[in-house]
N, C-alpha and C. Protein backbone atom coordinates (compact mmCIF):
# COMPACT_ATOMS: atom_id res chain seq x y z
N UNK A 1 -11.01 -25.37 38.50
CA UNK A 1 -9.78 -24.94 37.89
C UNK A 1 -9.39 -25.92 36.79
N UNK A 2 -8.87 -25.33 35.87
CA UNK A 2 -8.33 -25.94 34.41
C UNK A 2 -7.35 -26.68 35.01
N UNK A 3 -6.89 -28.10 34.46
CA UNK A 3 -5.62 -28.94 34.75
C UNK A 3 -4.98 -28.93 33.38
N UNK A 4 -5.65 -28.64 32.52
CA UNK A 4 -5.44 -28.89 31.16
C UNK A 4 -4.73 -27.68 29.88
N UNK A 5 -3.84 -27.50 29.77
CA UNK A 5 -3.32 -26.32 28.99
C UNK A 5 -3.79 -25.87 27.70
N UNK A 6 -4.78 -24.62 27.49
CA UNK A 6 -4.84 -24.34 25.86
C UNK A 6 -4.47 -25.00 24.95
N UNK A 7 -4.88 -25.63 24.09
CA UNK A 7 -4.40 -25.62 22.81
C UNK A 7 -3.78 -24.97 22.01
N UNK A 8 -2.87 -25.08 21.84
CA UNK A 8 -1.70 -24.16 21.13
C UNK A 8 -0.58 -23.12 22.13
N UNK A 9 -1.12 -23.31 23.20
CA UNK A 9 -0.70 -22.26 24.11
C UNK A 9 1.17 -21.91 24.45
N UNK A 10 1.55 -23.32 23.78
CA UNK A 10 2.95 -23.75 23.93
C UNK A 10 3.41 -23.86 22.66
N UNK A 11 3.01 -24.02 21.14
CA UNK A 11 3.08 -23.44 20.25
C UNK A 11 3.17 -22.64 19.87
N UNK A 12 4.10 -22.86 18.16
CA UNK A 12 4.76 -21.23 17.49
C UNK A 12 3.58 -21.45 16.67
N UNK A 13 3.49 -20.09 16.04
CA UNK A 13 3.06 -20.16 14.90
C UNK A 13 3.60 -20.18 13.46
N UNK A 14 3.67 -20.76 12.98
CA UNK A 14 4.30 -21.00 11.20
C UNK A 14 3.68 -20.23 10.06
N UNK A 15 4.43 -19.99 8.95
CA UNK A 15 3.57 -19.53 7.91
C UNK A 15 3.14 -20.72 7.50
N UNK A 16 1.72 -20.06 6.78
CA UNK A 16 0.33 -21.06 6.35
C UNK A 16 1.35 -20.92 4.62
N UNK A 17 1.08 -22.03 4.08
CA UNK A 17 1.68 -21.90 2.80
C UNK A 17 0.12 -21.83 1.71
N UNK A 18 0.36 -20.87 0.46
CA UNK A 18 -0.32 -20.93 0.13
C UNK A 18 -0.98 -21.64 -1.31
N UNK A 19 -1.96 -21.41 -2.25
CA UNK A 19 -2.34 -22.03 -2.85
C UNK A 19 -1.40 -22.20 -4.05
N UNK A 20 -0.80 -23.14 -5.07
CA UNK A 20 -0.09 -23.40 -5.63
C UNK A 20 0.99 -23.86 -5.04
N UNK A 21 1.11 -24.08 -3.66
CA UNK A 21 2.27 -24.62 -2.89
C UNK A 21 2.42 -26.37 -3.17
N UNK A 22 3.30 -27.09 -3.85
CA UNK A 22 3.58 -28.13 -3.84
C UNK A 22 2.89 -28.98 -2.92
N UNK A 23 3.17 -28.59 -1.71
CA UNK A 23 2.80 -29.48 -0.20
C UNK A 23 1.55 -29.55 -0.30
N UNK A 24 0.54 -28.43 -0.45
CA UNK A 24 -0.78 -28.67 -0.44
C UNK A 24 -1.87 -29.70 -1.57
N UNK A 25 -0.88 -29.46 -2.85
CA UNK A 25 -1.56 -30.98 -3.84
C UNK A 25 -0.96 -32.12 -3.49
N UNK A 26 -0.12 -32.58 -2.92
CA UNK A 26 0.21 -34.05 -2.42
C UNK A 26 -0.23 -34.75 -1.71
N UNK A 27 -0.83 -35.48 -1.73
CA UNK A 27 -1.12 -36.40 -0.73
C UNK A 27 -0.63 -36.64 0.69
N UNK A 28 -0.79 -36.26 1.58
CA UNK A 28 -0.10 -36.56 3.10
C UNK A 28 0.49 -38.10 3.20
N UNK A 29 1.46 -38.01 4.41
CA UNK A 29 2.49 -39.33 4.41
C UNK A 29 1.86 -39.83 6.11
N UNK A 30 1.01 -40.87 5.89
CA UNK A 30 0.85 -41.54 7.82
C UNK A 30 1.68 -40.87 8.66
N UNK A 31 0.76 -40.54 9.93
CA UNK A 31 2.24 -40.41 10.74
C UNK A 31 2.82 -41.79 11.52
N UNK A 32 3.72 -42.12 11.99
CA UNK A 32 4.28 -43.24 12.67
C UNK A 32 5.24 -43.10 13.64
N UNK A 33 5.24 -41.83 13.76
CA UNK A 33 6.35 -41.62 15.22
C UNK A 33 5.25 -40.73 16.02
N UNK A 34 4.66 -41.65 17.27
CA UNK A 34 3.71 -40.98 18.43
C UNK A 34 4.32 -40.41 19.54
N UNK A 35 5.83 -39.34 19.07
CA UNK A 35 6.45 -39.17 20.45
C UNK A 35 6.51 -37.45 20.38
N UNK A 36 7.34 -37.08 20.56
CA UNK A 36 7.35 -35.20 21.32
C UNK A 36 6.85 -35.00 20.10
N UNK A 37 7.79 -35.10 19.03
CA UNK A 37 7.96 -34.01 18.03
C UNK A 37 6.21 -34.14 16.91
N UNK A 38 5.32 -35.48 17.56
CA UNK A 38 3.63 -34.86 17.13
C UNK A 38 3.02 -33.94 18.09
N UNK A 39 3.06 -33.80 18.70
CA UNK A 39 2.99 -33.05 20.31
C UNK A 39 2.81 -32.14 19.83
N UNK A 40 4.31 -31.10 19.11
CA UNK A 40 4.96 -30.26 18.90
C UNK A 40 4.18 -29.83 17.94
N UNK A 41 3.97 -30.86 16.64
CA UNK A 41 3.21 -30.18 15.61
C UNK A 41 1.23 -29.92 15.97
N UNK A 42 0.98 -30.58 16.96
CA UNK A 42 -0.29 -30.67 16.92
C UNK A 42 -0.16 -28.92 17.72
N UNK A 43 0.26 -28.30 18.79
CA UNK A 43 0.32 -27.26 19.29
C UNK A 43 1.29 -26.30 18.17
N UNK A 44 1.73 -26.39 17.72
CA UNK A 44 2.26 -25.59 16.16
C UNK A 44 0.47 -25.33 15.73
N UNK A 45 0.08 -26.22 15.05
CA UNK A 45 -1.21 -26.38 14.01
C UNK A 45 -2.41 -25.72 15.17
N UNK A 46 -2.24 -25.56 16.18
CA UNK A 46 -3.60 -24.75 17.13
C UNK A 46 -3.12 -23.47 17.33
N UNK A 47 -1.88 -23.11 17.42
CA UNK A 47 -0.99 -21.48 17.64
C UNK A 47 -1.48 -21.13 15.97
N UNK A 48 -1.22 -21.81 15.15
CA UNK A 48 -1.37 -21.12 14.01
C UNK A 48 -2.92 -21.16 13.49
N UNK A 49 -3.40 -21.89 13.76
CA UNK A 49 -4.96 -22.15 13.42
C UNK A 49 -5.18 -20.22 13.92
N UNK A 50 -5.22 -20.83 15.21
CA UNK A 50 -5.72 -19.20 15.89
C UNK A 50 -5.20 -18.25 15.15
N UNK A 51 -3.84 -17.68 15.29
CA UNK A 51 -3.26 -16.50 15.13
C UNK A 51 -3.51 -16.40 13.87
N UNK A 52 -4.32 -17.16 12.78
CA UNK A 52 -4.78 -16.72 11.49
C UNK A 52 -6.38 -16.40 11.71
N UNK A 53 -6.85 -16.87 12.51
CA UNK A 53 -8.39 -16.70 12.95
C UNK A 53 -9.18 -18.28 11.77
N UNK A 54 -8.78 -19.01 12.00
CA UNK A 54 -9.12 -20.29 11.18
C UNK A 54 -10.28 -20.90 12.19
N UNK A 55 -10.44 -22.33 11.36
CA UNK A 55 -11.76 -22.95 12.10
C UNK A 55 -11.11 -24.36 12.36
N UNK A 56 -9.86 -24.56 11.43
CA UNK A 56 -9.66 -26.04 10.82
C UNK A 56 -8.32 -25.76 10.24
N UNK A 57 -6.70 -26.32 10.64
CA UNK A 57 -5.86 -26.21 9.73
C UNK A 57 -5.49 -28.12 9.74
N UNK A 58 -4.52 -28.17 8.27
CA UNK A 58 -3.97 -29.45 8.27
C UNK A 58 -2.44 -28.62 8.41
N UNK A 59 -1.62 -30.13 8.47
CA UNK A 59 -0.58 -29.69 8.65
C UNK A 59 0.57 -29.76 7.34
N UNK A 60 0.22 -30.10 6.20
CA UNK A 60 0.25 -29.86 5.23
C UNK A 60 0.52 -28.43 4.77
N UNK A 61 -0.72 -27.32 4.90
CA UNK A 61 -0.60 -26.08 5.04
C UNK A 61 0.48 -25.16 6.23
N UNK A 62 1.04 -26.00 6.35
CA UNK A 62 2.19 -25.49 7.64
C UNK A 62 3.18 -26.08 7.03
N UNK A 63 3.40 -26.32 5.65
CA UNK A 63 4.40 -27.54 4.74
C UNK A 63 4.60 -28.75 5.76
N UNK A 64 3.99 -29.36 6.48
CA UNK A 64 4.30 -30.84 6.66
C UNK A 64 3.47 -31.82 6.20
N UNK A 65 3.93 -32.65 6.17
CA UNK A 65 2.76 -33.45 4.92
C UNK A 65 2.97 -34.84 5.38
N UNK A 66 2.40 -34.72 6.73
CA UNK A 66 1.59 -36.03 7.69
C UNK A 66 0.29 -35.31 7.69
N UNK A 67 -0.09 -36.51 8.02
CA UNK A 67 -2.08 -36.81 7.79
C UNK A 67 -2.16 -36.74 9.35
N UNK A 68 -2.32 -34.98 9.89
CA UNK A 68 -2.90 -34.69 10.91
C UNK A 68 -3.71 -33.27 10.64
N UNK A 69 -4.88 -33.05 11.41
CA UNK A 69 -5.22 -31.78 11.35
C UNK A 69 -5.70 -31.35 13.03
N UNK A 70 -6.28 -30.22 12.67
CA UNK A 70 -6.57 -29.44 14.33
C UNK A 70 -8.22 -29.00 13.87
N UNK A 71 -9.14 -28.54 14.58
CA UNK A 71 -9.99 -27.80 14.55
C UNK A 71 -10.79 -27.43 16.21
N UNK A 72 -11.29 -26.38 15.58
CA UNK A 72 -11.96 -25.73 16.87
C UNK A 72 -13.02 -24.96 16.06
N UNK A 73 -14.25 -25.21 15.71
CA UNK A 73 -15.32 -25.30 14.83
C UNK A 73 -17.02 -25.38 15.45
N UNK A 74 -17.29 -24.48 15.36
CA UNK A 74 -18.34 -24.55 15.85
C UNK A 74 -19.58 -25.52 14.45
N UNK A 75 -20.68 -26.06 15.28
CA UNK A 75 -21.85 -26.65 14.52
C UNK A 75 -22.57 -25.38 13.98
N UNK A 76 -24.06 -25.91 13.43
CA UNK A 76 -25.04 -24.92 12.87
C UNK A 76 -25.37 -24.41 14.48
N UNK A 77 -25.52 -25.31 14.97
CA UNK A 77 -26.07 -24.72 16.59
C UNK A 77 -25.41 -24.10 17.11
N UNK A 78 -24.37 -23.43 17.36
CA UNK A 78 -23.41 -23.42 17.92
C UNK A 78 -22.55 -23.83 18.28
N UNK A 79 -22.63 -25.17 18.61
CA UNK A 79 -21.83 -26.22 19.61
C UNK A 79 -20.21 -26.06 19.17
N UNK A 80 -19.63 -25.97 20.35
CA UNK A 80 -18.58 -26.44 19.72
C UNK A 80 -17.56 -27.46 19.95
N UNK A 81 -16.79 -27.39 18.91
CA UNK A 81 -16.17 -28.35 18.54
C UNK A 81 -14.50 -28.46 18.82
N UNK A 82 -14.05 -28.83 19.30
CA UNK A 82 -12.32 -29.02 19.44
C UNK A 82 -11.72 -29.87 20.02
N UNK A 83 -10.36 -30.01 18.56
CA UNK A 83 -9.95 -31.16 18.78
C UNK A 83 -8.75 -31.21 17.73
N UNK A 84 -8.68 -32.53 17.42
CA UNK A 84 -7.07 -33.10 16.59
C UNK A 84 -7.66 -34.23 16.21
N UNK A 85 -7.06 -34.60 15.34
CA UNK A 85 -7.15 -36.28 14.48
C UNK A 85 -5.95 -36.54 14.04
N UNK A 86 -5.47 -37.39 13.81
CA UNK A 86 -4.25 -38.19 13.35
C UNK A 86 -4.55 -39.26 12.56
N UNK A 87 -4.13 -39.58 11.62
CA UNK A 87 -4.26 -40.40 10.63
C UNK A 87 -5.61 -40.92 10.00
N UNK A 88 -6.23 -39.66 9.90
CA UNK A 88 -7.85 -39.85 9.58
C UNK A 88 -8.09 -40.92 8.32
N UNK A 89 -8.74 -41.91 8.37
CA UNK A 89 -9.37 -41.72 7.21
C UNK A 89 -10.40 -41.12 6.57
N UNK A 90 -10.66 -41.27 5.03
CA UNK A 90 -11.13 -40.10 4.11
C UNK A 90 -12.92 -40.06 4.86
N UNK A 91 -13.41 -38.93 5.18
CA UNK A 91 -13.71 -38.37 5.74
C UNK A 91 -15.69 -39.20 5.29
N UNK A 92 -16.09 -39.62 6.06
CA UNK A 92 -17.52 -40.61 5.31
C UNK A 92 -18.89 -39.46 5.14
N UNK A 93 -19.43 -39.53 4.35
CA UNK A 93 -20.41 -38.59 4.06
C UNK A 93 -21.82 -38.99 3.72
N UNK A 94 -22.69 -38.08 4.50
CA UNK A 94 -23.93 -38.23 3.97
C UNK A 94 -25.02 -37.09 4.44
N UNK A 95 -26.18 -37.62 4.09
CA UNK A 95 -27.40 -35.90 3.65
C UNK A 95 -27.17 -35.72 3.07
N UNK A 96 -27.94 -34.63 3.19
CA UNK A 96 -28.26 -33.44 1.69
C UNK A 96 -26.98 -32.89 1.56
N UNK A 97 -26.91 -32.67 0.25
CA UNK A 97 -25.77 -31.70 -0.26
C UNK A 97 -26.24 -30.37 -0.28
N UNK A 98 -25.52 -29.78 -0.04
CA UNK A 98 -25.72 -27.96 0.45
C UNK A 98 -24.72 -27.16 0.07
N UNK A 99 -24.43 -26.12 -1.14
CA UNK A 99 -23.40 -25.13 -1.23
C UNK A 99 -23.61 -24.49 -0.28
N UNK A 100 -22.35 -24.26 0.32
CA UNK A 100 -22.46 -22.96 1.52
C UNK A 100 -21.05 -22.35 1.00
N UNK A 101 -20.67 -20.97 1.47
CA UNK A 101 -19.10 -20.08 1.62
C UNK A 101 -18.53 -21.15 2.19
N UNK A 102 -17.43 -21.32 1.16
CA UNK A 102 -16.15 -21.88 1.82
C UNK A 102 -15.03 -20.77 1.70
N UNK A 103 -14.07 -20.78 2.99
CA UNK A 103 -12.80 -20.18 2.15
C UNK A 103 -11.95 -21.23 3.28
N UNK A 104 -10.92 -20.61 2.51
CA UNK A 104 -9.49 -21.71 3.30
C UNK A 104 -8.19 -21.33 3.72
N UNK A 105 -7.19 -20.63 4.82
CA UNK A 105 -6.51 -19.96 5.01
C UNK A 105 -5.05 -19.85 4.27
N UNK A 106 -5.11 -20.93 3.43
CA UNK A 106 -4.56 -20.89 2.39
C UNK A 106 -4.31 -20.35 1.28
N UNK A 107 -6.20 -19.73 1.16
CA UNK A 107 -6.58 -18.88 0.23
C UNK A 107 -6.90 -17.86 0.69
N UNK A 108 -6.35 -16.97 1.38
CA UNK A 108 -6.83 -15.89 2.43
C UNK A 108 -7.42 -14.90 1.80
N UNK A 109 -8.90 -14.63 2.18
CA UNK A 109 -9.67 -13.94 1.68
C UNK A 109 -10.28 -13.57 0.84
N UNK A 110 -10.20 -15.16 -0.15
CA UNK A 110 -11.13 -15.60 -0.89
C UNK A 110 -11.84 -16.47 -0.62
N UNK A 111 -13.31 -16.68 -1.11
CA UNK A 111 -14.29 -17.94 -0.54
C UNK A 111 -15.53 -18.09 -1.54
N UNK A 112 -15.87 -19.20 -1.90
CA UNK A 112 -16.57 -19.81 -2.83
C UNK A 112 -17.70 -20.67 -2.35
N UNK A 113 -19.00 -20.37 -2.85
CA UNK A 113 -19.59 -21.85 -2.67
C UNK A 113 -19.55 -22.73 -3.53
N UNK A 114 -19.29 -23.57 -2.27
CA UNK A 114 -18.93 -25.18 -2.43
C UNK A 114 -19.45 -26.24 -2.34
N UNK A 115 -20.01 -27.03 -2.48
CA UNK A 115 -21.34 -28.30 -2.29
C UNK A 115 -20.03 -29.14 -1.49
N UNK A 116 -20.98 -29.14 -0.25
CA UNK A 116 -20.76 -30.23 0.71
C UNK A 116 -21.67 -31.01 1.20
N UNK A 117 -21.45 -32.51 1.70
CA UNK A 117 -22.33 -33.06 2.57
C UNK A 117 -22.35 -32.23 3.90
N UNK A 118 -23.94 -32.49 4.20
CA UNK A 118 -24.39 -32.09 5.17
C UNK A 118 -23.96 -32.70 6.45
N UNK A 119 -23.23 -33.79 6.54
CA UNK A 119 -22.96 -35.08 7.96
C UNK A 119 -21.76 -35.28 7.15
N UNK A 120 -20.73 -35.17 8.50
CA UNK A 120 -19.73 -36.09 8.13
C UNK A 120 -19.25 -36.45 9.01
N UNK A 121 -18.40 -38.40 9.17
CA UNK A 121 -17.74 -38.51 10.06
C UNK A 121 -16.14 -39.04 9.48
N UNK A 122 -15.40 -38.66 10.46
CA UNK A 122 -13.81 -39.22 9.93
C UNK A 122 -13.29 -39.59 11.51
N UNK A 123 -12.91 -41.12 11.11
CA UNK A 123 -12.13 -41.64 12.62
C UNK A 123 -10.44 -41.71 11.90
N UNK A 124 -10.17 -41.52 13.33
CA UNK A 124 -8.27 -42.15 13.01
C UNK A 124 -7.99 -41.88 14.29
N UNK A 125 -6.72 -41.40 14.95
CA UNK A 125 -6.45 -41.36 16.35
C UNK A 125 -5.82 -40.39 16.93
N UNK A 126 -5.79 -39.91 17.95
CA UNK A 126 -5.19 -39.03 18.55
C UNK A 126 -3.49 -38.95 18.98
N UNK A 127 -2.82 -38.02 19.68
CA UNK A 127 -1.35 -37.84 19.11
C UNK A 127 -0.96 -39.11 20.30
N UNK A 128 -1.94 -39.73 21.08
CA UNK A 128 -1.32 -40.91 21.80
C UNK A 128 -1.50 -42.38 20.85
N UNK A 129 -2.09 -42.14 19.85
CA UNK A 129 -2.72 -43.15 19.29
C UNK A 129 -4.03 -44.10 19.39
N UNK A 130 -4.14 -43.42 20.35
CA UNK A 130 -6.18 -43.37 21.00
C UNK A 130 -6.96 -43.80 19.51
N UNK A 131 -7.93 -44.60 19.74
CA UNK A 131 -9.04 -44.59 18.66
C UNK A 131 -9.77 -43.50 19.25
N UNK A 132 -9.87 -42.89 17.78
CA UNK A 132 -11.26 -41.54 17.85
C UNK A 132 -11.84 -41.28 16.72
N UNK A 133 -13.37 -40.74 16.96
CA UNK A 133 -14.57 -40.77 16.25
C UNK A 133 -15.01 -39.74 15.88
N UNK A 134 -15.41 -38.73 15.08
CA UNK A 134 -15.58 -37.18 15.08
C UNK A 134 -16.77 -37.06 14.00
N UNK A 135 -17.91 -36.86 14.41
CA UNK A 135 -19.26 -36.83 14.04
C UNK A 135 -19.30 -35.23 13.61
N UNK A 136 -19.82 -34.98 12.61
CA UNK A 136 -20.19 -33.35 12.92
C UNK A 136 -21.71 -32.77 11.79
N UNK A 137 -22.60 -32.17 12.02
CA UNK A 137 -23.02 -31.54 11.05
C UNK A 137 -23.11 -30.30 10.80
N UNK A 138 -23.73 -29.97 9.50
CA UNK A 138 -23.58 -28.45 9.21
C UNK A 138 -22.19 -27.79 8.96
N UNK A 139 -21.71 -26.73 9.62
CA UNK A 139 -20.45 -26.23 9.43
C UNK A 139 -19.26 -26.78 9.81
N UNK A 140 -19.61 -27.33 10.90
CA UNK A 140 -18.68 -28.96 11.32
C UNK A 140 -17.85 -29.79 10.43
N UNK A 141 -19.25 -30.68 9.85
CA UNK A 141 -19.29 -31.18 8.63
C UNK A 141 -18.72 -30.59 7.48
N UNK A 142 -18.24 -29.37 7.26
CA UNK A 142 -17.99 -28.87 6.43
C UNK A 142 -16.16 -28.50 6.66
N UNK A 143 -15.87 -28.50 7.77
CA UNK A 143 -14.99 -28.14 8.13
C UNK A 143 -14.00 -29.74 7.96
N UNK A 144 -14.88 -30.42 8.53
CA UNK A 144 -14.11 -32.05 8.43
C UNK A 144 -13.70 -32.58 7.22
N UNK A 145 -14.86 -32.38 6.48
CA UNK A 145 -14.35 -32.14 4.95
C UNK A 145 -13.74 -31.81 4.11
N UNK A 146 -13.51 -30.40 4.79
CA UNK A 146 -12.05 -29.28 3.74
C UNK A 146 -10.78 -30.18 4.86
N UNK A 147 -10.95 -30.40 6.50
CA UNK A 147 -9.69 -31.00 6.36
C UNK A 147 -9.16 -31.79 5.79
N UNK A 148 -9.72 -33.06 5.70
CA UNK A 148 -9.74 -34.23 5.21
C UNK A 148 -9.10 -34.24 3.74
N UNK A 149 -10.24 -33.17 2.92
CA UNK A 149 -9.28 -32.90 1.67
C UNK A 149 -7.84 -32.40 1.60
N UNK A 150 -7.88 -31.77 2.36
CA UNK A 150 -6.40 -31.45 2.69
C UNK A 150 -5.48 -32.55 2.78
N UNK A 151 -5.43 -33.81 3.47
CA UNK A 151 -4.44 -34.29 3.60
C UNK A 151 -4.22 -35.40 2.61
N UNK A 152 -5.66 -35.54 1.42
CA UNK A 152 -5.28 -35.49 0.25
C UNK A 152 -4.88 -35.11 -0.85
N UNK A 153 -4.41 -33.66 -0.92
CA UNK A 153 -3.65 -33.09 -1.67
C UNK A 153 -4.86 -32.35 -2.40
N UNK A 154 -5.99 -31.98 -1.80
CA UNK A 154 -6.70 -31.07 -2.17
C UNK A 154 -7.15 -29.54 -1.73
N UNK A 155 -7.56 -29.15 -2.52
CA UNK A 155 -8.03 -27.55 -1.74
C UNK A 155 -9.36 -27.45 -2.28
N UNK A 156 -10.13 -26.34 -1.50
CA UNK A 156 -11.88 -26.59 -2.38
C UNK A 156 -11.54 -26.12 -3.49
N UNK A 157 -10.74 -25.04 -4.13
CA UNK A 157 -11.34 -24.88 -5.61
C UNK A 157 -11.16 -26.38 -6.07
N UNK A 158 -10.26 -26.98 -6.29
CA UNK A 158 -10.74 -28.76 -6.66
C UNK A 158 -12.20 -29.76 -6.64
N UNK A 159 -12.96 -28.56 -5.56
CA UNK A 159 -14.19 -29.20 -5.75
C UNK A 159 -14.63 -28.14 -6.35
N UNK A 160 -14.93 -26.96 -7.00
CA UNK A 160 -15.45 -26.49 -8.14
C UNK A 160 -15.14 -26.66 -9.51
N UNK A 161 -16.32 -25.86 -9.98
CA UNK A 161 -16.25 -26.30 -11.82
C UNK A 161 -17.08 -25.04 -12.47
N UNK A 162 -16.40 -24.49 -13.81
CA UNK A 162 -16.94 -23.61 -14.48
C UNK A 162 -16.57 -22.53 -13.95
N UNK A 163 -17.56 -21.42 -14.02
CA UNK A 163 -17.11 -20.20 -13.89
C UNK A 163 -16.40 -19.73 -12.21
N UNK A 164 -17.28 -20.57 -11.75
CA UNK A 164 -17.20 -20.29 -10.27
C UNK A 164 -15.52 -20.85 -9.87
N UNK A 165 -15.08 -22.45 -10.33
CA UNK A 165 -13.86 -22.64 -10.26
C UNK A 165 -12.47 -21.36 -11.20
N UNK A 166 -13.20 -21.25 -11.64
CA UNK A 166 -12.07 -20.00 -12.52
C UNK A 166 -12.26 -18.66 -12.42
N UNK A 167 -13.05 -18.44 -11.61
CA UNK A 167 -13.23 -16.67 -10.77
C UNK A 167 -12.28 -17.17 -9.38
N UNK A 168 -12.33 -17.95 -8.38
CA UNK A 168 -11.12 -18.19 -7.35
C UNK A 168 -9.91 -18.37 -7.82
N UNK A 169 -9.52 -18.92 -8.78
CA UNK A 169 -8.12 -19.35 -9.23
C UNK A 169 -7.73 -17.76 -10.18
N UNK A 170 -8.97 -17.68 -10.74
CA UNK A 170 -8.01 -15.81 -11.18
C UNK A 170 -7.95 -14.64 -10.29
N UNK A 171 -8.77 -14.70 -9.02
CA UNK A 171 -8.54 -13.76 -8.01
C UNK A 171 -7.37 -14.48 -7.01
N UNK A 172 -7.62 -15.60 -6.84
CA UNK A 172 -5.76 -16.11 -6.49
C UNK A 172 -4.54 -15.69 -7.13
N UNK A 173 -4.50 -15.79 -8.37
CA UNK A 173 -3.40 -15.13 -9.11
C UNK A 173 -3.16 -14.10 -9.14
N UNK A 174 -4.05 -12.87 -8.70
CA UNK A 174 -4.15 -11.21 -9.00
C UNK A 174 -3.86 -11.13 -7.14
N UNK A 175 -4.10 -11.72 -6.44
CA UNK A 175 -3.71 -11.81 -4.92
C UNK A 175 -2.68 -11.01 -4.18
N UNK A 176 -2.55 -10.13 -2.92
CA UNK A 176 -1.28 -9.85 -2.77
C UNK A 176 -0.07 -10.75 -2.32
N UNK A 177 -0.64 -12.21 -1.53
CA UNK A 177 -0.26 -13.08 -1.45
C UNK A 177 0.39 -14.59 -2.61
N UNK A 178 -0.10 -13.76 -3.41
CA UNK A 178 -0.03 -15.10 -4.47
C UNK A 178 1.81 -15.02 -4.80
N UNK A 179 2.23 -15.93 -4.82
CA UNK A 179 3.69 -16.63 -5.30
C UNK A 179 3.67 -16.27 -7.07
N UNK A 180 4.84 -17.10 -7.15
CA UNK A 180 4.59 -17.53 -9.11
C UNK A 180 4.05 -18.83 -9.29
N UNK A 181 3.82 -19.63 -7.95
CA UNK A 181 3.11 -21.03 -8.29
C UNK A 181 1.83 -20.93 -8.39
N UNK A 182 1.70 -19.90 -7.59
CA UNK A 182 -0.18 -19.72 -7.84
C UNK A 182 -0.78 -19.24 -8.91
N UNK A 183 -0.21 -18.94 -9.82
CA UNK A 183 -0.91 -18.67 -11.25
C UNK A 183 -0.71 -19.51 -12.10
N UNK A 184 0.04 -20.78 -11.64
CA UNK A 184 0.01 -21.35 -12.56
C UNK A 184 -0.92 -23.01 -11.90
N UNK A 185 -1.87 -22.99 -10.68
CA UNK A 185 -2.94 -23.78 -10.33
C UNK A 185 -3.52 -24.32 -11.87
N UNK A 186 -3.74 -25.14 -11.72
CA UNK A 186 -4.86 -25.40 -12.91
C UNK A 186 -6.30 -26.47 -12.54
């Protein structure tokens, strides 16, 4: 028998904010208060991960803009993956570089390839303040990556260029979702 409660299971879900949203180009702020109210957001960020069908949210994209994210991500193998990080640092990389489909729930239902490292690891700590270590490859790796960018005030089109960066940012703007900030991304 489980002792242990779902992830997210006690969590709301929030709107995901989307691309051209202020919160998402800024840089995330440390977190420094390890009491309910990270708790709160880490089961917020797994209710909403899910109920969008995601792999990986930051909390940034939920407009808060502390340097935490969630994922539940499977590898190339399957394996999977789930978990939380808190105050990651920027995310260490290596292998081969590989475009694969990215999309980002931010950008809902658009997706681009994107050149990522193949391995990535990012440590920082859990919502007790635990040291933790998060190894991943393949889609993993890929996932650790788009978080990570996230809580630097990035989104993948930031890692494209040329045509490919300016076919996502003009199907963002033509979007049914798109704001008036999103056409004006650059």
């Amino acid at each position: 028998m489980r002792n242990r409660s779902i992830p997210g299971s006690s969590g709301q879900v929030r709107a995901i904010r989307k691309l051209g949203d202020s919160v998402l180009h800024t840089p995330c702020e440390p977190v420094t208060d390890f009491g309910p109210a990270l708790a709160e957001l880490i089961e917020d960020l797994y209710a909403t991960m899910y109920a969008a069908g995601g792999v990986g949210l930051a909390a940034n994209q939920i407009g808060v803009p502390l340097r935490v994210f969630v994922y539940d991500c499977p590898d190339d193998d399957d394996i999977r993956h789930l978990g939380h990080i808190v105050n990651p640092a920027p995310a260490v990389t290596d292998g081969i570089v590989l475009r694969g489909p990215e999309g980002c729930l931010s950008l809902p239902g658009i997706e681009a390839g994107t050149e990522r490292a193949d391995r990535a690891v990012v440590e920082g700590v859990t919502r007790d303040g635990a040291p933790v270590r998060v190894e991943g490859t393949g889609f993993f790796a890929r996932c650790l990556q788009h978080e990570s960018d996230h809580l630097a005030g990035l989104v993948y089109p930031d890692r494209l260029t040329g045509r490919r960066r300016a076919k996502v940012l003009r199907t963002a703007a033509r979007a049914p979702w798109a704001g008036p900030s999103s056409g004006s991304y650059v």
